[in-house]
C-alpha atoms as a PDB file:
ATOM      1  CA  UNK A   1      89.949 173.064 102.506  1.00  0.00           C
ATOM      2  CA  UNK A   2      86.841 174.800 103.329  1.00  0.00           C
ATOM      3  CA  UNK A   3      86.349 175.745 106.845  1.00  0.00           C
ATOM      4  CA  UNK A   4      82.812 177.167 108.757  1.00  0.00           C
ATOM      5  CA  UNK A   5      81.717 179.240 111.368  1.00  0.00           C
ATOM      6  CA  UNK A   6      83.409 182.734 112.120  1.00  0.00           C
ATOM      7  CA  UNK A   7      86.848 181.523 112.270  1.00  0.00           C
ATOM      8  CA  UNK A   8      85.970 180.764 108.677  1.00  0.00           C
ATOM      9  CA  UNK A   9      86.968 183.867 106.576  1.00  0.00           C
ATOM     10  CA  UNK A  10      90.740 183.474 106.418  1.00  0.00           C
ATOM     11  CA  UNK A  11      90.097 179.880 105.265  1.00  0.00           C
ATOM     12  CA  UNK A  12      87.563 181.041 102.993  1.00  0.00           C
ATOM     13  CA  UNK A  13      90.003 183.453 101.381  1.00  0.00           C
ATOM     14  CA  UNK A  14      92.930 180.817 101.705  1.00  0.00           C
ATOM     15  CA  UNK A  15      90.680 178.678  99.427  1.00  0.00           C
ATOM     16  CA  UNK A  16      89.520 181.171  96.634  1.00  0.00           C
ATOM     17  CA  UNK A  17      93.830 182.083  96.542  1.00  0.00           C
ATOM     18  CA  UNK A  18      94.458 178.098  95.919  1.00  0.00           C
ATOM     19  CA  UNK A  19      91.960 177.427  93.806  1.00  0.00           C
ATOM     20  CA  UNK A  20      93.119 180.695  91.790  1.00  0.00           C
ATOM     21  CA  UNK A  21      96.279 179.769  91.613  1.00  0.00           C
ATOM     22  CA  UNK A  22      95.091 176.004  90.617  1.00  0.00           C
ATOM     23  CA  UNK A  23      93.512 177.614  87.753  1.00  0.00           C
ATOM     24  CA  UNK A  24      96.289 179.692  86.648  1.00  0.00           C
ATOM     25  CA  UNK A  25      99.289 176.958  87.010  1.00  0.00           C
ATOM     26  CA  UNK A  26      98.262 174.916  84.337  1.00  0.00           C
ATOM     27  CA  UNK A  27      98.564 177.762  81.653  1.00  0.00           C
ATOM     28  CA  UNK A  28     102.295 177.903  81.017  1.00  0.00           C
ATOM     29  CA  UNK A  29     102.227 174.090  79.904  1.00  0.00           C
ATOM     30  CA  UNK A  30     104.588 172.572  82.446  1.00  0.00           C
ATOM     31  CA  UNK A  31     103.933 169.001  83.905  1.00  0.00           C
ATOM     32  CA  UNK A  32     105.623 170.428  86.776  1.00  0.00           C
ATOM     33  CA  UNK A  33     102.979 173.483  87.225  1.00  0.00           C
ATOM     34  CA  UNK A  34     100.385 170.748  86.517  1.00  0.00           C
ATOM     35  CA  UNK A  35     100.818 168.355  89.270  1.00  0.00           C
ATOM     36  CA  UNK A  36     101.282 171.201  91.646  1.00  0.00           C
ATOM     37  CA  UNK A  37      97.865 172.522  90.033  1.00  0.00           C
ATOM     38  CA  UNK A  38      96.166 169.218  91.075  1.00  0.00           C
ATOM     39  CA  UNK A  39      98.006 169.177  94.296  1.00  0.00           C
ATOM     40  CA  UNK A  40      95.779 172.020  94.947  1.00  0.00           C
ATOM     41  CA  UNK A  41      93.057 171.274  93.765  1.00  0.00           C
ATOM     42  CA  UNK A  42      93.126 167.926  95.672  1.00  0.00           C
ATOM     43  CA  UNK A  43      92.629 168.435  99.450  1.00  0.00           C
ATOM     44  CA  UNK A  44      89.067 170.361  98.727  1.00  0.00           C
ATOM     45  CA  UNK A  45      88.249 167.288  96.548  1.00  0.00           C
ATOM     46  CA  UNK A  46      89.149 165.141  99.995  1.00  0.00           C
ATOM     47  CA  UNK A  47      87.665 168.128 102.103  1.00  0.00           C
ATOM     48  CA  UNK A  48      84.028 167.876 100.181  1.00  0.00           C
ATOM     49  CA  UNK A  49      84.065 164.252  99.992  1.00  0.00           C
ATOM     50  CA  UNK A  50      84.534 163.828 103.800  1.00  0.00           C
ATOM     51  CA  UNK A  51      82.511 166.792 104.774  1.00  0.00           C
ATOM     52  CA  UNK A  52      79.561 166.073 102.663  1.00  0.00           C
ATOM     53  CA  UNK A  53      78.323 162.199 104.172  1.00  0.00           C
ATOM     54  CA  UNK A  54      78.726 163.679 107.297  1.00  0.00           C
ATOM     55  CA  UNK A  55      76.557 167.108 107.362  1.00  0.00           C
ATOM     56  CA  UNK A  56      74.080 164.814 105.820  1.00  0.00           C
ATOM     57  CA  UNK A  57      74.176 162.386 108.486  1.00  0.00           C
ATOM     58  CA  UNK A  58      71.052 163.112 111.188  1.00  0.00           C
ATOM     59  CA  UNK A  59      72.216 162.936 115.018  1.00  0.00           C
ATOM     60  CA  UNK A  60      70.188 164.196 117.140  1.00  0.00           C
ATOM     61  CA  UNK A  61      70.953 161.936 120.545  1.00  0.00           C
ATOM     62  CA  UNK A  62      74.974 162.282 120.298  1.00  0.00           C
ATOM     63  CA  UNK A  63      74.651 166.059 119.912  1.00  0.00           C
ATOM     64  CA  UNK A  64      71.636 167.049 122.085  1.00  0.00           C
ATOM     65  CA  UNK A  65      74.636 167.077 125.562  1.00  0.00           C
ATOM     66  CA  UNK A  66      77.167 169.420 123.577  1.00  0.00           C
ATOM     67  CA  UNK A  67      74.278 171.799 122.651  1.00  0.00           C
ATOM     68  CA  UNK A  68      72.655 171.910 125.990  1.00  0.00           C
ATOM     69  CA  UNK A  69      76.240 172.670 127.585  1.00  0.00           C
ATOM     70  CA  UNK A  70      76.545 175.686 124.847  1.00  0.00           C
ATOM     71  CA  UNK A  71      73.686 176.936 125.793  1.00  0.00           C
ATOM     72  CA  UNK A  72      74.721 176.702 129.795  1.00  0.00           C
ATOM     73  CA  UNK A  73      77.654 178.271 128.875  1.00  0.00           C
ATOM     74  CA  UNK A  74      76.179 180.938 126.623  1.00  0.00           C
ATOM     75  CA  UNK A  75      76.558 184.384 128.708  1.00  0.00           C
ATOM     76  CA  UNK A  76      78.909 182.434 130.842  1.00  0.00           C
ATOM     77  CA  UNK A  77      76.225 180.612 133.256  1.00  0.00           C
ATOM     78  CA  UNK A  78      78.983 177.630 133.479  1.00  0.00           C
ATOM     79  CA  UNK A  79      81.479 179.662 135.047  1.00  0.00           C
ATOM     80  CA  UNK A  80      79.537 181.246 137.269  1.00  0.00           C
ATOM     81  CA  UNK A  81      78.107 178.203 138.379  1.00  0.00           C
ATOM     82  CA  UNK A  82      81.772 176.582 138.397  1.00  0.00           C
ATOM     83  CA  UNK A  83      82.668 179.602 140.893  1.00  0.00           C
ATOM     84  CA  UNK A  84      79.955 179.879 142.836  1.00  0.00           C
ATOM     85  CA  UNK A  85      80.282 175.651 144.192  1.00  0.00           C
ATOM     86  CA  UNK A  86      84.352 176.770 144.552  1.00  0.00           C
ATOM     87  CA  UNK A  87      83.653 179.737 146.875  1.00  0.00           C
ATOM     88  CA  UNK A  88      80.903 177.411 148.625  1.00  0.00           C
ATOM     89  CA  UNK A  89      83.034 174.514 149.361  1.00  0.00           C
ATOM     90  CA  UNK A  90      86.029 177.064 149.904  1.00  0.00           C
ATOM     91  CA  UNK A  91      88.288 174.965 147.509  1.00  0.00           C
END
């Protein structure tokens, strides 16, 4: 399955290992070594067909909050601010 962002590499290698092995099952013949070729190959199928609708879908209301509390927490203005009502209301 493909995965984004940074944590993405390993997945991104995990994925170009499956679907090399995908490719290389199928060679010796066996129906056995066949399904487990399309058993590979199926979850990015799934993966792309789910990930796909949704990248394409605008939404700018539902994620305008989440991106406006990354950017509060971006050089970690949250916690500070989280500390700074603690130490003022001595909880």
């Amino acid at each position: 399955m493909a995965r984004r962002g940074a944590a993405g590499e390993p997945a991104a290698d995990s994925e170009a290992t499956a679907k090399e092995l995908a490719s290389r099952l199928p060679q010796s013949g066996s129906p056995v070594r066949q399904q487990a070729s399309d058993g590979l190959r199926e979850p990015d199928a799934v993966d792309q067909a789910i990930y796909s609708p949704i990248t394409a879908t605008a939404t700018p209301s539902p994620d305008e909050p989440p991106r406006r509390l990354s950017s509060t927490a971006s050089n970690s203005r949250l916690w500070l601010a989280t500390a700074d009502k603690l130490a003022m209301t001595a909880g």
